[in-house]
N, C-alpha and C. Protein backbone atom coordinates (compact mmCIF):
# COMPACT_ATOMS: atom_id res chain seq x y z
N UNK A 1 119.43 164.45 87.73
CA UNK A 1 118.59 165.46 88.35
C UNK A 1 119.46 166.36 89.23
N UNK A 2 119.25 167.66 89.16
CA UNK A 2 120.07 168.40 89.95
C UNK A 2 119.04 168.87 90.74
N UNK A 3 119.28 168.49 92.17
CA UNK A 3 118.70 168.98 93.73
C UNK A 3 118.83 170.30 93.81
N UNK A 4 119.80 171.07 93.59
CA UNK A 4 119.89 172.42 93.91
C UNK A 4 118.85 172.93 92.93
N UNK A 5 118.24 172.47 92.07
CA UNK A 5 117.58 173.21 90.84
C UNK A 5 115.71 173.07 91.87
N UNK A 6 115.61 171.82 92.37
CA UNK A 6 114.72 171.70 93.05
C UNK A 6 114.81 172.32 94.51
N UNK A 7 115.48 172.35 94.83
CA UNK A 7 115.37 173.04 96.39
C UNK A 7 116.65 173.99 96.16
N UNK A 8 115.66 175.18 95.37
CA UNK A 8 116.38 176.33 95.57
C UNK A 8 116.28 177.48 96.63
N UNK A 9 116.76 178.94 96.55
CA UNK A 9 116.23 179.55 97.73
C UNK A 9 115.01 180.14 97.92
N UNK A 10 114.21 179.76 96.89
CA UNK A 10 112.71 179.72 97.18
C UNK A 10 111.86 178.55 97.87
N UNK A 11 112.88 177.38 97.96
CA UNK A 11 112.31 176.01 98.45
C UNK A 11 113.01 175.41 99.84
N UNK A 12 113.45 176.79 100.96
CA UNK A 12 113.65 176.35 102.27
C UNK A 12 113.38 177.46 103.16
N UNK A 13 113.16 176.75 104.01
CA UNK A 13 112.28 177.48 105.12
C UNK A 13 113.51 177.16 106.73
N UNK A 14 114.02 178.28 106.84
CA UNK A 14 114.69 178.13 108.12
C UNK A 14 114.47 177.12 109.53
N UNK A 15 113.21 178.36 109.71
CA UNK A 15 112.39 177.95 111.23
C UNK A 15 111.18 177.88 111.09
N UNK A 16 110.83 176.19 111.13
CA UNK A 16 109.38 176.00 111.34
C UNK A 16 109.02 176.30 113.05
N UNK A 17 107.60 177.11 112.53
CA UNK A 17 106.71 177.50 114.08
C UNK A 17 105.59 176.29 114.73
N UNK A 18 105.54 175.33 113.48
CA UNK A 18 104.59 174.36 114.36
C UNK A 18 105.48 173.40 115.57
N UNK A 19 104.15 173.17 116.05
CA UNK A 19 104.81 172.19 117.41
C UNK A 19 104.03 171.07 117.01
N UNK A 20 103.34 170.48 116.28
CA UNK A 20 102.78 169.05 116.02
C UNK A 20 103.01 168.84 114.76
N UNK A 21 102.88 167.27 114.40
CA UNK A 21 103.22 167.11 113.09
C UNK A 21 102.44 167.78 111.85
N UNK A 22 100.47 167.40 112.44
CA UNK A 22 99.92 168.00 111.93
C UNK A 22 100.41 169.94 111.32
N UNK A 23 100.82 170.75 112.22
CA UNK A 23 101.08 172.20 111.91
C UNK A 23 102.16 172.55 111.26
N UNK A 24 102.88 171.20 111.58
CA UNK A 24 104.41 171.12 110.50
C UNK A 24 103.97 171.00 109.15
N UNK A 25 103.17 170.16 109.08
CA UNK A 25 102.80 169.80 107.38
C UNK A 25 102.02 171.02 106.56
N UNK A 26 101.28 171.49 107.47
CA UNK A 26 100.18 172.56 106.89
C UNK A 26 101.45 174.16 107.24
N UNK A 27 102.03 173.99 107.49
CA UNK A 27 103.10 175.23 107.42
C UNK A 27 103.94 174.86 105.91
N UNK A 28 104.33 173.81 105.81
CA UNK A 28 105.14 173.30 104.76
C UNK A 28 104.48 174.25 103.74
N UNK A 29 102.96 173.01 103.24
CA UNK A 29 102.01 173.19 102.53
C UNK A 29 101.87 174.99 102.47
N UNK A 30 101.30 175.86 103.11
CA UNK A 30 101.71 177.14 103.17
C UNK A 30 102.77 178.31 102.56
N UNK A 31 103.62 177.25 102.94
CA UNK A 31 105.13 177.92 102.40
C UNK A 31 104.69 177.61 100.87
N UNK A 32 104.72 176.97 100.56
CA UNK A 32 105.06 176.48 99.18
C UNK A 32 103.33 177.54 98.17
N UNK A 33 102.36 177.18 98.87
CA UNK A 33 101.32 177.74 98.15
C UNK A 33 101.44 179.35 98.09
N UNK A 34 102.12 180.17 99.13
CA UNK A 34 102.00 181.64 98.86
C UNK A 34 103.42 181.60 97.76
N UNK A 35 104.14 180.59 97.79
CA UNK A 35 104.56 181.05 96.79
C UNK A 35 104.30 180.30 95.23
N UNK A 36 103.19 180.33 95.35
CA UNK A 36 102.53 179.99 93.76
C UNK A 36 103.26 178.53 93.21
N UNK A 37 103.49 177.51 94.15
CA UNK A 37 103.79 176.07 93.67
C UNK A 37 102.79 175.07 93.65
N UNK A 38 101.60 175.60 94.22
CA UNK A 38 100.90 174.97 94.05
C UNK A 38 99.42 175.50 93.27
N UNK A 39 98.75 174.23 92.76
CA UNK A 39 97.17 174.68 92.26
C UNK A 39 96.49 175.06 92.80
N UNK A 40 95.88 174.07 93.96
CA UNK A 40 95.67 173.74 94.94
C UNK A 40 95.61 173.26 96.37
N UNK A 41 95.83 174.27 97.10
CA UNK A 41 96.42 174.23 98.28
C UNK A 41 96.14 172.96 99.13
N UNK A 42 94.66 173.01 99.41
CA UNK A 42 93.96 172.05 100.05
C UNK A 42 93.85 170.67 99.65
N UNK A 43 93.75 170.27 97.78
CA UNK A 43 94.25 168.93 97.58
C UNK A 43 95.69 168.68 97.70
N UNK A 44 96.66 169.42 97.65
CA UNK A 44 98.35 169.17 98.15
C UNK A 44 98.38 169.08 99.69
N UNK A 45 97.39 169.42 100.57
CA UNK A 45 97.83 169.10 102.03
C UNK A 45 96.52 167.81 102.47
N UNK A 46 95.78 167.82 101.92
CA UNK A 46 95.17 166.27 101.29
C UNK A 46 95.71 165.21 101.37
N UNK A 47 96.53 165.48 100.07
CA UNK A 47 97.55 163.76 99.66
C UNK A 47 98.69 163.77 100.56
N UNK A 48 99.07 164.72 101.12
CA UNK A 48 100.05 164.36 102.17
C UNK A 48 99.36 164.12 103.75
N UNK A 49 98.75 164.40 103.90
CA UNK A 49 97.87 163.91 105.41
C UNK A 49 97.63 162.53 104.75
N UNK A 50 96.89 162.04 103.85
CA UNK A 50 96.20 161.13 103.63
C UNK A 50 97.78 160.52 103.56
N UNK A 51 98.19 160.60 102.78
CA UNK A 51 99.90 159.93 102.61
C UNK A 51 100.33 159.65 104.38
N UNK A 52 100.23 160.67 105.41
CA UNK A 52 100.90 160.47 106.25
C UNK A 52 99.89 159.26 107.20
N UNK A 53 98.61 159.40 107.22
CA UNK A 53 97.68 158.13 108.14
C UNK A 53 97.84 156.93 107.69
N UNK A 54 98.48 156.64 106.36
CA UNK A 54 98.89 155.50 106.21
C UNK A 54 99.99 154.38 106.88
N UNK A 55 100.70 155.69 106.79
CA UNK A 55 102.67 155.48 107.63
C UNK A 55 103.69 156.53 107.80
N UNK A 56 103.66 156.88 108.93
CA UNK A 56 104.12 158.14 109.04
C UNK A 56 105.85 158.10 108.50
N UNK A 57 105.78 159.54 108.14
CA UNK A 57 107.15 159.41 107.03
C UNK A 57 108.42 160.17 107.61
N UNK A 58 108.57 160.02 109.39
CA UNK A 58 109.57 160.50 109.89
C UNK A 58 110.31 158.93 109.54
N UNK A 59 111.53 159.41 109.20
CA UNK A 59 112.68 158.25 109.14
C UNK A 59 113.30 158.16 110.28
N UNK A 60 114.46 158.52 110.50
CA UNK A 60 115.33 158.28 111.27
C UNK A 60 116.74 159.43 111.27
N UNK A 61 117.09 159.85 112.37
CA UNK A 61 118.28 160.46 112.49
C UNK A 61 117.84 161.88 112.70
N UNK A 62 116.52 162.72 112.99
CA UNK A 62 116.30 163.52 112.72
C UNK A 62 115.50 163.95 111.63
N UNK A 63 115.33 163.27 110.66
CA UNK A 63 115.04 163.40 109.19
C UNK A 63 113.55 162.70 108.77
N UNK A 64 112.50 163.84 108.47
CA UNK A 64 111.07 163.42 108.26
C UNK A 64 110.97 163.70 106.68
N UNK A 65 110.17 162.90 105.77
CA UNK A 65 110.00 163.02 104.26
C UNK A 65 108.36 163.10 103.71
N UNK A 66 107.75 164.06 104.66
CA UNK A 66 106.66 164.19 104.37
C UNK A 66 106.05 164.32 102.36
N UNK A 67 104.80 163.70 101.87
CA UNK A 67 105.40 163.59 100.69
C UNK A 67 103.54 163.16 100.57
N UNK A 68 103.65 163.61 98.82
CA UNK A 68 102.16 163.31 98.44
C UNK A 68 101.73 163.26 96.85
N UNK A 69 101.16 162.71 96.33
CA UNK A 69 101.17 162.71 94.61
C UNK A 69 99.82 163.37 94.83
N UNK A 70 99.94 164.14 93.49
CA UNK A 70 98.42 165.25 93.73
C UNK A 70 98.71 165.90 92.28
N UNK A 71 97.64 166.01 91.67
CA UNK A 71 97.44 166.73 90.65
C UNK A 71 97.35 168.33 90.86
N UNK A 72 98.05 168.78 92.10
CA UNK A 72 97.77 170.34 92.79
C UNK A 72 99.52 170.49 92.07
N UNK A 73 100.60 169.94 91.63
CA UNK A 73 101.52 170.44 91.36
C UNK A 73 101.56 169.54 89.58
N UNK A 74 102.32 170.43 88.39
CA UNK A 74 102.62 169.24 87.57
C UNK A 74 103.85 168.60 87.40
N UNK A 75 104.54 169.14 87.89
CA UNK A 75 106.11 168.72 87.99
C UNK A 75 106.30 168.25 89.60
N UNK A 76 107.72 167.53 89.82
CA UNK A 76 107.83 167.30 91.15
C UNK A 76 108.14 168.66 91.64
N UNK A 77 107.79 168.94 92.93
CA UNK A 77 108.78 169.95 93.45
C UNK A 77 109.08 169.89 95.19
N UNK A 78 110.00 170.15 95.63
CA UNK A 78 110.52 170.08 96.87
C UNK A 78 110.63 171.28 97.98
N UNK A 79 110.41 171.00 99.10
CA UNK A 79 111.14 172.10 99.49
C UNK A 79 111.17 171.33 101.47
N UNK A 80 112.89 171.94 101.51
CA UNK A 80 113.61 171.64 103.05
C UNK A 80 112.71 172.90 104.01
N UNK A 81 112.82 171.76 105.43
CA UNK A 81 112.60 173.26 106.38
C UNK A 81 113.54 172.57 107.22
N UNK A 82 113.24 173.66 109.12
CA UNK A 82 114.30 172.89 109.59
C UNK A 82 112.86 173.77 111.39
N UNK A 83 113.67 172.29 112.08
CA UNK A 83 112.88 173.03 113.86
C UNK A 83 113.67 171.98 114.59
N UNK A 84 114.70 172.92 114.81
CA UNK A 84 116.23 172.32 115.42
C UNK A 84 115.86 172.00 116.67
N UNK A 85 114.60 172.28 117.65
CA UNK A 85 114.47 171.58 118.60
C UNK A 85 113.61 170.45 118.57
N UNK A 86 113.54 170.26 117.35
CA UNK A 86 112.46 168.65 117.13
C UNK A 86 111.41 169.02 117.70
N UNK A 87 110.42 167.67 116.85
CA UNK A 87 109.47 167.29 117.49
C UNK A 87 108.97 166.03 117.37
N UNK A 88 107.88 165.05 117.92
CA UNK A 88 107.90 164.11 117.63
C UNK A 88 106.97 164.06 116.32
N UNK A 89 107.12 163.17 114.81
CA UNK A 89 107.05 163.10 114.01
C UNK A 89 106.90 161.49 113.40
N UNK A 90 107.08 160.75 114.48
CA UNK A 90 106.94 159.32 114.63
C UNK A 90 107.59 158.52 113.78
N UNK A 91 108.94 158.77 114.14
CA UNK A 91 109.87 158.38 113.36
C UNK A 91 110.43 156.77 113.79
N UNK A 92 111.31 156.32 113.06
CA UNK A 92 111.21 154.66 113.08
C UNK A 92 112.30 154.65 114.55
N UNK A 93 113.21 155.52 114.63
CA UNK A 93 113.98 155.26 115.55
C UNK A 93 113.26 156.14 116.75
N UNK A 94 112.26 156.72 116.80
CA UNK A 94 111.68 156.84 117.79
C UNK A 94 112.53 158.39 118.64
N UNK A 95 113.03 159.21 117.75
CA UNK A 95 113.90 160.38 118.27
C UNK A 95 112.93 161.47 117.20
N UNK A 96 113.18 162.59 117.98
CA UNK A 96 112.41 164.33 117.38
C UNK A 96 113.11 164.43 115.73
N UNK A 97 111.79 164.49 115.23
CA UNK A 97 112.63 164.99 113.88
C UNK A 97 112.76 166.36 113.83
N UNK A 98 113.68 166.63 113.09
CA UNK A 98 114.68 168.61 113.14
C UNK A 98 114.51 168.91 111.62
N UNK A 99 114.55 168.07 110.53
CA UNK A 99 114.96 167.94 108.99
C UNK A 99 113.83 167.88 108.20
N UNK A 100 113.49 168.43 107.82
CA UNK A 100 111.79 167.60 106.64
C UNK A 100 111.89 168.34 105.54
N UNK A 101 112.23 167.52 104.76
CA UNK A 101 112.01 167.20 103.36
C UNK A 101 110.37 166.95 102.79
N UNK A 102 109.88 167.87 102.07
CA UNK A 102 108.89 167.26 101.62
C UNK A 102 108.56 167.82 100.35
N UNK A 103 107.92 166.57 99.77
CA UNK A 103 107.89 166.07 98.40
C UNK A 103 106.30 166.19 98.02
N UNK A 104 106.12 166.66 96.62
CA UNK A 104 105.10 166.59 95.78
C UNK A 104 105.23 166.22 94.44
N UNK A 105 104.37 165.03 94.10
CA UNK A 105 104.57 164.79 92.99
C UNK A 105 103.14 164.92 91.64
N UNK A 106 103.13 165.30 90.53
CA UNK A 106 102.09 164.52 89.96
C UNK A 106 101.22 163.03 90.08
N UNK A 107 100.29 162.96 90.00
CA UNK A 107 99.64 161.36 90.53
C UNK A 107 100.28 160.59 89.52
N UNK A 108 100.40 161.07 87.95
CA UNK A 108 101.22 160.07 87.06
C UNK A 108 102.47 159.60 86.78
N UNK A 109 103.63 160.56 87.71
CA UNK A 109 104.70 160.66 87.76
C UNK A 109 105.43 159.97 89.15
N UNK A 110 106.54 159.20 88.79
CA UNK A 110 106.82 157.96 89.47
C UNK A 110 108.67 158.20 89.22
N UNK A 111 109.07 157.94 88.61
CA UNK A 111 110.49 158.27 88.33
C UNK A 111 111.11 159.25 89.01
N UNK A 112 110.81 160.84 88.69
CA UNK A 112 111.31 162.31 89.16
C UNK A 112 111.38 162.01 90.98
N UNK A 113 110.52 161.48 91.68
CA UNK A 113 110.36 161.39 92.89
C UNK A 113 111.42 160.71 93.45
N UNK A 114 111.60 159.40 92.86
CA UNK A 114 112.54 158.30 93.37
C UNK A 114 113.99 159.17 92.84
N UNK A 115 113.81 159.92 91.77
CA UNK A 115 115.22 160.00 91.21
C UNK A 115 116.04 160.59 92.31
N UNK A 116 114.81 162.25 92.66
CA UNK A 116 115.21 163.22 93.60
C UNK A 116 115.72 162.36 94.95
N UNK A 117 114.66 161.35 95.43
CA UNK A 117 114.86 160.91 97.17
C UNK A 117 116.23 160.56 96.84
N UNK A 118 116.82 159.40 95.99
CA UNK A 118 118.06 158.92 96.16
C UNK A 118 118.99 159.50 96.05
N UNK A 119 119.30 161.02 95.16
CA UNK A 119 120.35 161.90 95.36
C UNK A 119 120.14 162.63 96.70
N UNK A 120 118.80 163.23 96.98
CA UNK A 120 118.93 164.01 98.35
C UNK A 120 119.00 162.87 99.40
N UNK A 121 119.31 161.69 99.74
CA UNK A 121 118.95 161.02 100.83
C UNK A 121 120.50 160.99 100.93
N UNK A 122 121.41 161.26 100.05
CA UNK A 122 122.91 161.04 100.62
C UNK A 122 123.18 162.19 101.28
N UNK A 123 122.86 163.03 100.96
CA UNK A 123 122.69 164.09 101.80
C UNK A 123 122.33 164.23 103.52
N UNK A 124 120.96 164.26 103.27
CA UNK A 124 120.67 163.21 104.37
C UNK A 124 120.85 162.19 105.39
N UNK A 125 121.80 161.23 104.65
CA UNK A 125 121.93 160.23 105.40
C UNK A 125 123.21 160.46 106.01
N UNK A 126 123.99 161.45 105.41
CA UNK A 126 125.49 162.08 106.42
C UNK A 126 125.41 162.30 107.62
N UNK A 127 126.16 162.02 108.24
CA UNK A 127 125.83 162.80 109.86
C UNK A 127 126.55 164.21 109.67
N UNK A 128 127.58 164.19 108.96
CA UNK A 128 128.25 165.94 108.95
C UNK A 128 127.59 166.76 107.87
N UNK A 129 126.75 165.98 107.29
CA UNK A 129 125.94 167.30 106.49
C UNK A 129 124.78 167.51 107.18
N UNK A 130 124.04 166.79 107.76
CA UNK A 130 122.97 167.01 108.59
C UNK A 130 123.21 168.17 109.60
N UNK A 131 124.50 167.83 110.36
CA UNK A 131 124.59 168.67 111.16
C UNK A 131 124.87 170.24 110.37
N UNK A 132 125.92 170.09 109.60
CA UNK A 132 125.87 171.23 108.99
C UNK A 132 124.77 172.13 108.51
N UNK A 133 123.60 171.22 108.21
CA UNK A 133 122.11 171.67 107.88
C UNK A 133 121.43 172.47 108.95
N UNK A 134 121.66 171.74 110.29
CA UNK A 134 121.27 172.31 111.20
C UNK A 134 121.80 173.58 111.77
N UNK A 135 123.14 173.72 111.79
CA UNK A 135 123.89 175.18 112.18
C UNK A 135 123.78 175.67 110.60
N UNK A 136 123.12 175.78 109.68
CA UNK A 136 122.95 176.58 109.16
C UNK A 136 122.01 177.72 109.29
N UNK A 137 122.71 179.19 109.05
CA UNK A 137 122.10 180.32 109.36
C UNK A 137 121.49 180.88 108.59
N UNK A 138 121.93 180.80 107.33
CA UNK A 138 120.60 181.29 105.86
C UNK A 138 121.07 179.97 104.96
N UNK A 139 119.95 181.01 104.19
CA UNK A 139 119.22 180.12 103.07
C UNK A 139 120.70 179.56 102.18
N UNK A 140 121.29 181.10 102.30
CA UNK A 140 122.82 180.44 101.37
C UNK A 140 124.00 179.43 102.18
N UNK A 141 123.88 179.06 103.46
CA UNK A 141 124.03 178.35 104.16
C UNK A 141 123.41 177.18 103.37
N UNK A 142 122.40 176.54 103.51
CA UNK A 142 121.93 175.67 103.33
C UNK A 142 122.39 175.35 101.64
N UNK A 143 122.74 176.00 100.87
CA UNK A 143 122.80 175.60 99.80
C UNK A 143 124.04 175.10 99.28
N UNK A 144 124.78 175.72 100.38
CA UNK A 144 125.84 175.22 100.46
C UNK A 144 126.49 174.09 100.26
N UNK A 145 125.49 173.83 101.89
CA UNK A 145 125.63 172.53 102.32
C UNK A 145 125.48 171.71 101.33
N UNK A 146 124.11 171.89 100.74
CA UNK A 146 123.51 170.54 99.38
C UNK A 146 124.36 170.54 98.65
N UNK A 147 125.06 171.26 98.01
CA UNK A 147 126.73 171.54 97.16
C UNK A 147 127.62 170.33 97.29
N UNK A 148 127.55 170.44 98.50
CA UNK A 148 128.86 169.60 99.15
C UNK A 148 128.63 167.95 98.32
């Protein structure tokens, strides 16, 4: 699976404006629906709320993976943002997440999801690409980075 094919420069968002997790997700959700990735707006921010009251999907290090199976997309698709002054996102180590990744999948599709998390999570899980993520200034910045 190639990540750059999924989070291209239609699939990142610089500067998120929400200040709660809730406005983070429904900004995500937003981003992605004006630009025609989704069916349905309202069942894609659905399965990810409902996804998130289960267990919230801030990880650790900065890095939240908000994420939802929904028949509102038919393929997986992704897209990065970034709110370099954090917020809380209720993450396991208990620090502001800055990073969110979030994921949509088909309800029948199981593979594409896991394939994507485990190539983008090395990413992720760098401390010098993270940071690099974060001083990034555009979109071609960021794509960079995923390059690396």
């Amino acid at each position: 699976m190639n990540v750059k094919r999924i989070l291209n420069e239609e699939a990142i968002l610089l500067n998120l404006q929400g200040t709660t997790k809730q406005e983070i997700i429904q900004e995500m959700i937003d981003f992605l629906a004006t630009r025609n990735r989704l069916k349905d707006r309202d069942a894609a921010l659905k399965a990810v709320m409902d996804r998130e009251q289960k267990m919230s999907t801030g990880m650790q290090h900065g890095v939240a993976i908000p994420h939802g199976k929904t028949d509102s997309v038919e393929k997986l698709i992704a897209m990065l943002a970034f709110k370099r002054e954090g917020i809380d996102f209720g993450s396991m180590d208990g620090k502001p997440s800055t990073i969110f990744l979030m994921t949509l999948s088909p309800l029948n599709q199981t593979g594409p999801h896991i394939q994507f998390l485990s190539e983008i999570s090395q990413v992720l899980n760098d401390p010098v690409h993270r940071e690099a993520l974060l001083a990034a200034q555009s979109v071609a910045d960021v794509l960079r980075v995923l390059s690396l």
